[in-house]
N, C-alpha and C. Protein backbone atom coordinates (compact mmCIF):
# COMPACT_ATOMS: atom_id res chain seq x y z
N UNK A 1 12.44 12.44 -6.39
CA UNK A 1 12.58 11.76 -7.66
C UNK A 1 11.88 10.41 -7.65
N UNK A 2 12.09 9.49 -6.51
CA UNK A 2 11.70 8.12 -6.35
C UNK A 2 10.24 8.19 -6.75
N UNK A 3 9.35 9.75 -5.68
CA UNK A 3 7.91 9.56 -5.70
C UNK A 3 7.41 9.68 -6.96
N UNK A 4 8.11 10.25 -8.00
CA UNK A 4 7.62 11.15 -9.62
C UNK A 4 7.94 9.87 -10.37
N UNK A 5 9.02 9.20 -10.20
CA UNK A 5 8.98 7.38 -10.78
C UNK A 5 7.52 6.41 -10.64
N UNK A 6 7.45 6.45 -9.34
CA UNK A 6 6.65 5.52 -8.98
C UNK A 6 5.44 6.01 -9.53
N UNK A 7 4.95 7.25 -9.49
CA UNK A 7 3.70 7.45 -10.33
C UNK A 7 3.65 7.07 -11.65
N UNK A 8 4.76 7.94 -12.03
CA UNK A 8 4.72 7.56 -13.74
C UNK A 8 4.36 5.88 -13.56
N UNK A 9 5.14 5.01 -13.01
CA UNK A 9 5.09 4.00 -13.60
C UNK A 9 3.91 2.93 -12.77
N UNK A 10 3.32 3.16 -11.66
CA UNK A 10 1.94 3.00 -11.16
C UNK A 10 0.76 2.88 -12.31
N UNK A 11 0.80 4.69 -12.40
CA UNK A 11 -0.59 4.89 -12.87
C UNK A 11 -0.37 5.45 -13.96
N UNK A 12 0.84 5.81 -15.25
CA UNK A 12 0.37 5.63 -16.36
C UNK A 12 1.14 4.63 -16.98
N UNK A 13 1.45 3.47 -16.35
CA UNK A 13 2.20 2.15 -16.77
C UNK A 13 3.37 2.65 -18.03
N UNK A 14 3.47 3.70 -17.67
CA UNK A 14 5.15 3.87 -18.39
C UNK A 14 6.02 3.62 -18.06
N UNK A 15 6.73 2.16 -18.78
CA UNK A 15 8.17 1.88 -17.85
C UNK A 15 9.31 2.54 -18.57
N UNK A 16 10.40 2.65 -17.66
CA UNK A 16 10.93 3.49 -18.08
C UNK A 16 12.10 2.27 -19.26
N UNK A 17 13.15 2.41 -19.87
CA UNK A 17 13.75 1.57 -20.14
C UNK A 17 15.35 1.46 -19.39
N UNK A 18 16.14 0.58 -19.22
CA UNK A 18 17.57 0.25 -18.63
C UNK A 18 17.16 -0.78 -17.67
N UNK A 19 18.42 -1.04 -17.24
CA UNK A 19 18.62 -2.39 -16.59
C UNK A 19 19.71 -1.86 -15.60
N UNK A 20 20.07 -2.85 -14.60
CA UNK A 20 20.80 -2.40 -13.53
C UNK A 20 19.89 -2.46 -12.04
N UNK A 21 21.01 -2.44 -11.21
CA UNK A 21 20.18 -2.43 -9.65
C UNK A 21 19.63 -0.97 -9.28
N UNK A 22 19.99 0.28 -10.10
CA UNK A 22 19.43 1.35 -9.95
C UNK A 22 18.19 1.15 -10.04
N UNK A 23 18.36 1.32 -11.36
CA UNK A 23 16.78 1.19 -12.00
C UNK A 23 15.99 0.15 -10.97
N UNK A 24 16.29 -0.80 -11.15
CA UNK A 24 15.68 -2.04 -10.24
C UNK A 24 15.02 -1.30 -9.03
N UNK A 25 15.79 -1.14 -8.04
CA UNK A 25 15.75 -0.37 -6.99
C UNK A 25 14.63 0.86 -7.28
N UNK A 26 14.08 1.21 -8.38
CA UNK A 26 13.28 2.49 -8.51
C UNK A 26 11.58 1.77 -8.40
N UNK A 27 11.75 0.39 -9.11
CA UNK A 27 10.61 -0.24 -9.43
C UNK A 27 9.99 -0.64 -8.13
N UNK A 28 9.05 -0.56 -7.90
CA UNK A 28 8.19 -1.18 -6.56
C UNK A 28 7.47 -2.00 -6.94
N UNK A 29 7.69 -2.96 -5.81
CA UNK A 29 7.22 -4.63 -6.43
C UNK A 29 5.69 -4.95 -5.74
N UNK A 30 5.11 -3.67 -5.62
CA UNK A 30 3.79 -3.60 -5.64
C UNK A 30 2.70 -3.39 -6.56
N UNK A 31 1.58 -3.34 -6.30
CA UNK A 31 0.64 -2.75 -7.14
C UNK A 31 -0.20 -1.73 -6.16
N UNK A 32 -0.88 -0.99 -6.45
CA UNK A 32 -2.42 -0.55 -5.95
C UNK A 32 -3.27 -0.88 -6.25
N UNK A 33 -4.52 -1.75 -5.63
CA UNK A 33 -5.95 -2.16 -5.32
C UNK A 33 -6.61 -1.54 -5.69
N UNK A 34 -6.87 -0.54 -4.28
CA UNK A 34 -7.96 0.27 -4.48
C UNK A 34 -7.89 0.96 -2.67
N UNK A 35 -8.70 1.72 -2.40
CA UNK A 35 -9.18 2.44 -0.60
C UNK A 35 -10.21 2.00 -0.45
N UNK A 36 -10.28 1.40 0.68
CA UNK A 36 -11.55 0.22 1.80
C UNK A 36 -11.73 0.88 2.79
N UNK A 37 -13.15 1.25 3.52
CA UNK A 37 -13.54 1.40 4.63
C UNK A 37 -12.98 0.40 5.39
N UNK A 38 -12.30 0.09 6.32
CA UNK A 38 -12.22 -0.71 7.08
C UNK A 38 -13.16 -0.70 8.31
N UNK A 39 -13.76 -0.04 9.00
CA UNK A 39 -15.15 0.41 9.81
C UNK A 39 -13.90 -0.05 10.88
N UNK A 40 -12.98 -0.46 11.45
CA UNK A 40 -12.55 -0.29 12.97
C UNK A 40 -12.34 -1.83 12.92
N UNK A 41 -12.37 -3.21 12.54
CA UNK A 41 -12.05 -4.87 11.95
C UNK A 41 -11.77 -5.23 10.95
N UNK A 42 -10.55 -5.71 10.89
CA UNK A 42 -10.11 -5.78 9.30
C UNK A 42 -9.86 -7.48 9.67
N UNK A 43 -11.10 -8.12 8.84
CA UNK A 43 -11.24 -9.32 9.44
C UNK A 43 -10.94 -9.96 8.20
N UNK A 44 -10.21 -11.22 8.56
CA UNK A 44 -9.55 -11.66 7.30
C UNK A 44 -8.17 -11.28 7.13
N UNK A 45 -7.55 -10.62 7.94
CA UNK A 45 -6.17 -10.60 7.74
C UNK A 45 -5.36 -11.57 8.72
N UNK A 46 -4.32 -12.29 8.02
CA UNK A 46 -3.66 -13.52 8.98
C UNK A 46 -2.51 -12.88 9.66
N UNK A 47 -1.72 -11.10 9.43
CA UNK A 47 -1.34 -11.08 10.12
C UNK A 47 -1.03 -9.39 9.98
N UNK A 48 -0.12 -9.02 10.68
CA UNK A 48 -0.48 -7.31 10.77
C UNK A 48 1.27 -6.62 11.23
N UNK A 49 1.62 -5.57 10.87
CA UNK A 49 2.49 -4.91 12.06
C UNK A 49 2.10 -3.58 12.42
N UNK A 50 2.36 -2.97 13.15
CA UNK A 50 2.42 -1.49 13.36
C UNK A 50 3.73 -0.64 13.38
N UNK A 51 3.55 0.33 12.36
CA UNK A 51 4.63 1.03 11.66
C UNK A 51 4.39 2.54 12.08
N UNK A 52 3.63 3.08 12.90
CA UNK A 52 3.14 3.87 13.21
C UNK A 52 3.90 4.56 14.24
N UNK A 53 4.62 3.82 15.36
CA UNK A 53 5.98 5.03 15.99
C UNK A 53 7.00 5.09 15.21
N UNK A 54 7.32 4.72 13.78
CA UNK A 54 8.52 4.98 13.45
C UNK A 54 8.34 5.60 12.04
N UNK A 55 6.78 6.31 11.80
CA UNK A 55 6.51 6.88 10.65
C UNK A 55 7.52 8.40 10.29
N UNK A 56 7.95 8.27 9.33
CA UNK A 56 8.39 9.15 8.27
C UNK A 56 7.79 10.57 7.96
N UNK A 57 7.24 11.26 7.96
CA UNK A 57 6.20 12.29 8.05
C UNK A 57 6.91 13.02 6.42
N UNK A 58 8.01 12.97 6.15
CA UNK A 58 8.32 13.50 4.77
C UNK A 58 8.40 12.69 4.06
N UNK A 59 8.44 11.05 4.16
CA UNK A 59 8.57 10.18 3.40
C UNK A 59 7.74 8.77 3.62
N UNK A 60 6.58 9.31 3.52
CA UNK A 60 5.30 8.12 4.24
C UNK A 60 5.34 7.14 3.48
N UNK A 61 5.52 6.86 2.12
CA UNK A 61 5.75 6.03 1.01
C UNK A 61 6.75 4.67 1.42
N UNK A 62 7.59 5.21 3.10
CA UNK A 62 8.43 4.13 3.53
C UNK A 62 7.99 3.11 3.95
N UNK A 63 6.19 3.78 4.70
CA UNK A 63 5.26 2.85 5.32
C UNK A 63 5.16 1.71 4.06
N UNK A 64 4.50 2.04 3.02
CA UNK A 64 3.81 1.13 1.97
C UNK A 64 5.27 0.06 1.54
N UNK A 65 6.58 0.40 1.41
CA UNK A 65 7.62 -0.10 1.39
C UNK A 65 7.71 -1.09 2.40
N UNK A 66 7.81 -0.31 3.44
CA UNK A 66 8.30 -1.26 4.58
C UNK A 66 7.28 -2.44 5.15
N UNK A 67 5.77 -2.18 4.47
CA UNK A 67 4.66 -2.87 4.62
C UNK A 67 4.50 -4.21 3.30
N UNK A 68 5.00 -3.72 2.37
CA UNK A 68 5.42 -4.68 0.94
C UNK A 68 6.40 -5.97 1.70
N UNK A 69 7.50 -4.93 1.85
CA UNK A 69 8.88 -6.20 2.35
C UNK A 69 8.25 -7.07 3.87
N UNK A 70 7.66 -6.20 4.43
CA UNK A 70 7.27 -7.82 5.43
C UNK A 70 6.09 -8.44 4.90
N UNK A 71 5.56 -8.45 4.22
CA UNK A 71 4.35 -9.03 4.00
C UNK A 71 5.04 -9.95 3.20
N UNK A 72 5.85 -9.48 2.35
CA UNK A 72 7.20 -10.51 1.23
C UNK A 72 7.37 -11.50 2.30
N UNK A 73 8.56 -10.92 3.47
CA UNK A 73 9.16 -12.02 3.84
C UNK A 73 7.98 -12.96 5.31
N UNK A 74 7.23 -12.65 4.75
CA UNK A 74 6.44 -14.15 6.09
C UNK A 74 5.32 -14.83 4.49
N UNK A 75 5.49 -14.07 3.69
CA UNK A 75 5.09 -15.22 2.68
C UNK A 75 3.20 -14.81 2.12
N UNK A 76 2.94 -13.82 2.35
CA UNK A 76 1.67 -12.92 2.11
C UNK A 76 1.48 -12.87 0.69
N UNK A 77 0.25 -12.53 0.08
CA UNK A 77 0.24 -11.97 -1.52
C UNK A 77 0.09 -10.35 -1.19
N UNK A 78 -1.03 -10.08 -0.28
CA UNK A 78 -1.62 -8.73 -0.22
C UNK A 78 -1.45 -8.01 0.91
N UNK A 79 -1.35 -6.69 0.70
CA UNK A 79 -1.15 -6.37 2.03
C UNK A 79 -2.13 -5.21 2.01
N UNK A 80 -2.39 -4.22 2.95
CA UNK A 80 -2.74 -3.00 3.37
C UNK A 80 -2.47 -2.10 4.39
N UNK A 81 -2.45 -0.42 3.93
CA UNK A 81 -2.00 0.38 5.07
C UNK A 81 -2.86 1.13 5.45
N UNK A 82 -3.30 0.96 7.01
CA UNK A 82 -4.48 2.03 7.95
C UNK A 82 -4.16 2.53 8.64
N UNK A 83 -4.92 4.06 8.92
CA UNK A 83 -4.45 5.06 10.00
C UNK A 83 -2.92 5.23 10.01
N UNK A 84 -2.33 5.75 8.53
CA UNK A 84 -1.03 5.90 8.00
C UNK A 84 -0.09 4.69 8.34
N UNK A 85 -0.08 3.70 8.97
CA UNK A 85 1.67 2.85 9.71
C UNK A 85 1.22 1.63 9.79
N UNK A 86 -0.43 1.35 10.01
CA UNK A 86 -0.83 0.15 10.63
C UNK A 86 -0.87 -0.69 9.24
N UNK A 87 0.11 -2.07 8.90
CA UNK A 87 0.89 -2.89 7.87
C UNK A 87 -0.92 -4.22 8.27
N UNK A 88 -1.52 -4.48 7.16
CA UNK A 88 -2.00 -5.83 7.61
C UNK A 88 -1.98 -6.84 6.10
N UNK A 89 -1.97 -8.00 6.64
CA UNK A 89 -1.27 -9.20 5.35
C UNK A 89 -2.32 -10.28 5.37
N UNK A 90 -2.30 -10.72 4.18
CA UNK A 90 -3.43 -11.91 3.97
C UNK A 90 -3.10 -12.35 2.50
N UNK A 91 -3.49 -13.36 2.09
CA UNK A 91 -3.19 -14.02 0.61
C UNK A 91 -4.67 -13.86 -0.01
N UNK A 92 -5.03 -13.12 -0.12
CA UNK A 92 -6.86 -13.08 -0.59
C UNK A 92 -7.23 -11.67 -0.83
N UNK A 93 -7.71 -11.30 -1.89
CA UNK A 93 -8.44 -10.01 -1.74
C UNK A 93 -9.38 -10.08 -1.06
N UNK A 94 -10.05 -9.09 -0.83
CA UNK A 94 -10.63 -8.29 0.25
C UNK A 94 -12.19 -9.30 0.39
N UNK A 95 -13.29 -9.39 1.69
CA UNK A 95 -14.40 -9.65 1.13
C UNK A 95 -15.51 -8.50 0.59
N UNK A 96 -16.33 -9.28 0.29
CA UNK A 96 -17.14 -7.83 -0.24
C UNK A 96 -17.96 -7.10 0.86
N UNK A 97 -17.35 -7.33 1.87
CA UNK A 97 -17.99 -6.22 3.14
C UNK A 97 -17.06 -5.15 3.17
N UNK A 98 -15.72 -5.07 2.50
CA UNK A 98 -15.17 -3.99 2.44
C UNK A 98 -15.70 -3.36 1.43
N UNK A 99 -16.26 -1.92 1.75
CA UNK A 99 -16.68 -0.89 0.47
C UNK A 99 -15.74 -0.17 0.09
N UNK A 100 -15.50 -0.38 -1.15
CA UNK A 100 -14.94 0.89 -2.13
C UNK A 100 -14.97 2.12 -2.01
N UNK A 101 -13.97 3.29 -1.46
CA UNK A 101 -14.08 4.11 -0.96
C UNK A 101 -14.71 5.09 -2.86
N UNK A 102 -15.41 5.75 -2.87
CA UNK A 102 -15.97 6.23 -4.13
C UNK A 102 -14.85 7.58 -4.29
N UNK A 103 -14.78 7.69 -6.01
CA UNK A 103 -13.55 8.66 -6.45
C UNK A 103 -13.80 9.82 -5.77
N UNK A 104 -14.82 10.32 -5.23
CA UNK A 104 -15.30 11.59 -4.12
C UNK A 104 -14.23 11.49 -3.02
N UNK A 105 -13.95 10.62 -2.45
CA UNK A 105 -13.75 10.36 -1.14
C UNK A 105 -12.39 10.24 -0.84
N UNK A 106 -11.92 9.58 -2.30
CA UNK A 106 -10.15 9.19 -2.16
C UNK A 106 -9.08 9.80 -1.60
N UNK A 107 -9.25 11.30 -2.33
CA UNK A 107 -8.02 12.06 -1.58
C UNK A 107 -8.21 12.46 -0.09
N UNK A 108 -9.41 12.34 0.39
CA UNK A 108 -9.30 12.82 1.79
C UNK A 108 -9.15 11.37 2.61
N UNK A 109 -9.62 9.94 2.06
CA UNK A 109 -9.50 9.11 2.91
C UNK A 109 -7.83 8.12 2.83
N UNK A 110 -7.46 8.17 1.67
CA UNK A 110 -6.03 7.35 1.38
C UNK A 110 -5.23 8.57 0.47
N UNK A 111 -4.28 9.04 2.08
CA UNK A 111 -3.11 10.26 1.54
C UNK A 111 -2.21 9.34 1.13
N UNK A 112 -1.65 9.76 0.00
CA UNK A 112 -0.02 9.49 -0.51
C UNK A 112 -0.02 7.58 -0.35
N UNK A 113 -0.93 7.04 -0.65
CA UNK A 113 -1.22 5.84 -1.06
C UNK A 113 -1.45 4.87 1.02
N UNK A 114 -1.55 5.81 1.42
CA UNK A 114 -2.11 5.26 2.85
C UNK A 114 -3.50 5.43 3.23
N UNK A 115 -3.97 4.42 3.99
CA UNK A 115 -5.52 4.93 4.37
C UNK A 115 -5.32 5.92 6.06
N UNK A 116 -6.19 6.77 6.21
CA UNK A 116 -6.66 7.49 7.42
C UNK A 116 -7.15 6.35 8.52
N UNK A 117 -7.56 6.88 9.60
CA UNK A 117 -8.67 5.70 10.34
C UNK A 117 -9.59 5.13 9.83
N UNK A 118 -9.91 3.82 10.27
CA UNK A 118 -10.66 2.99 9.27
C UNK A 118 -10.74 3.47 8.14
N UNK A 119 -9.52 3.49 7.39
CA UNK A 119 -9.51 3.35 5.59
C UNK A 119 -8.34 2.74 5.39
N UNK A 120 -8.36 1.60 4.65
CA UNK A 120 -7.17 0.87 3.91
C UNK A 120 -7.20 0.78 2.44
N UNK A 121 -5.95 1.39 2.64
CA UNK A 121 -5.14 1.66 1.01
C UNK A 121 -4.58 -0.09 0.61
N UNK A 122 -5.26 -0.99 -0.18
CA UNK A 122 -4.75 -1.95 -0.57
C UNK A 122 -3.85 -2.15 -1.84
N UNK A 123 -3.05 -3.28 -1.23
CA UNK A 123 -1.92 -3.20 -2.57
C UNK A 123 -2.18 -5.08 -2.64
N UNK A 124 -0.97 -5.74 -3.70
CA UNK A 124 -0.79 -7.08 -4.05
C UNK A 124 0.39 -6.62 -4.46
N UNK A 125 1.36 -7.57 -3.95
CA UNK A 125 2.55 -7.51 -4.32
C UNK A 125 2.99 -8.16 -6.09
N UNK A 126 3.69 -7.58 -6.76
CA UNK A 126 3.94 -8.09 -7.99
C UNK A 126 5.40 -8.80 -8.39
């Protein structure tokens, strides 16, 4: 149910209406960017975690969660997720040496809003 929320309200900006910590709790206080080659240096990020032994495999969406809330609490704007778990944080969008992964490429390089090896799925927290 959570994942069929978050789309609707992602990518066709339909919010839903009510109030409450439910609802609250449904909203993700992210956005989506866009998918970056990262080529193997993701230079420019001030700081990083790895989420990758404690990945979810039915619920990968925990990564981009659990990658939001620390990037929140050390005080980040943006964050990104590579090679599914790997969390990296910086207050700056991207430079323009990261390429735009092209609409060809998306679903095979950033699954379920994560990037593969060298590919980062970028977000900005909202």
């Amino acid at each position: 149910m959570y994942k069929n929320i978050w789309v609707d309200i992602i990518f066709s900006g339909n919010l839903l209406s009510g109030s409450g910590s439910v609802r609250q709790s449904l909203v993700p206080d992210y956005a989506p960017i866009g998918c970056y080659y990262a080529y193997g240096s993701n230079t420019g990020f001030q700081s990083s975690v790895n989420f990758r032994g404690g990945i979810n495999w039915a619920d990968i969406e925990t990564v981009i969660r659990d990658c939001a809330a620390e990037t929140r609490s050390r005080g980040w704007s943006y964050f990104g997720v590579e090679f599914y778990g790997e969390c990296f944080m910086r207050n700056s969008t991207l430079e323009p040496t990261y390429q735009l992964v092209g609409a060809d490429g998306c679903a095979e390089k950033c699954v379920f809003g994560v990037g593969v090896a060298n590919v980062l799925f970028f977000y900005q927290l909202i």
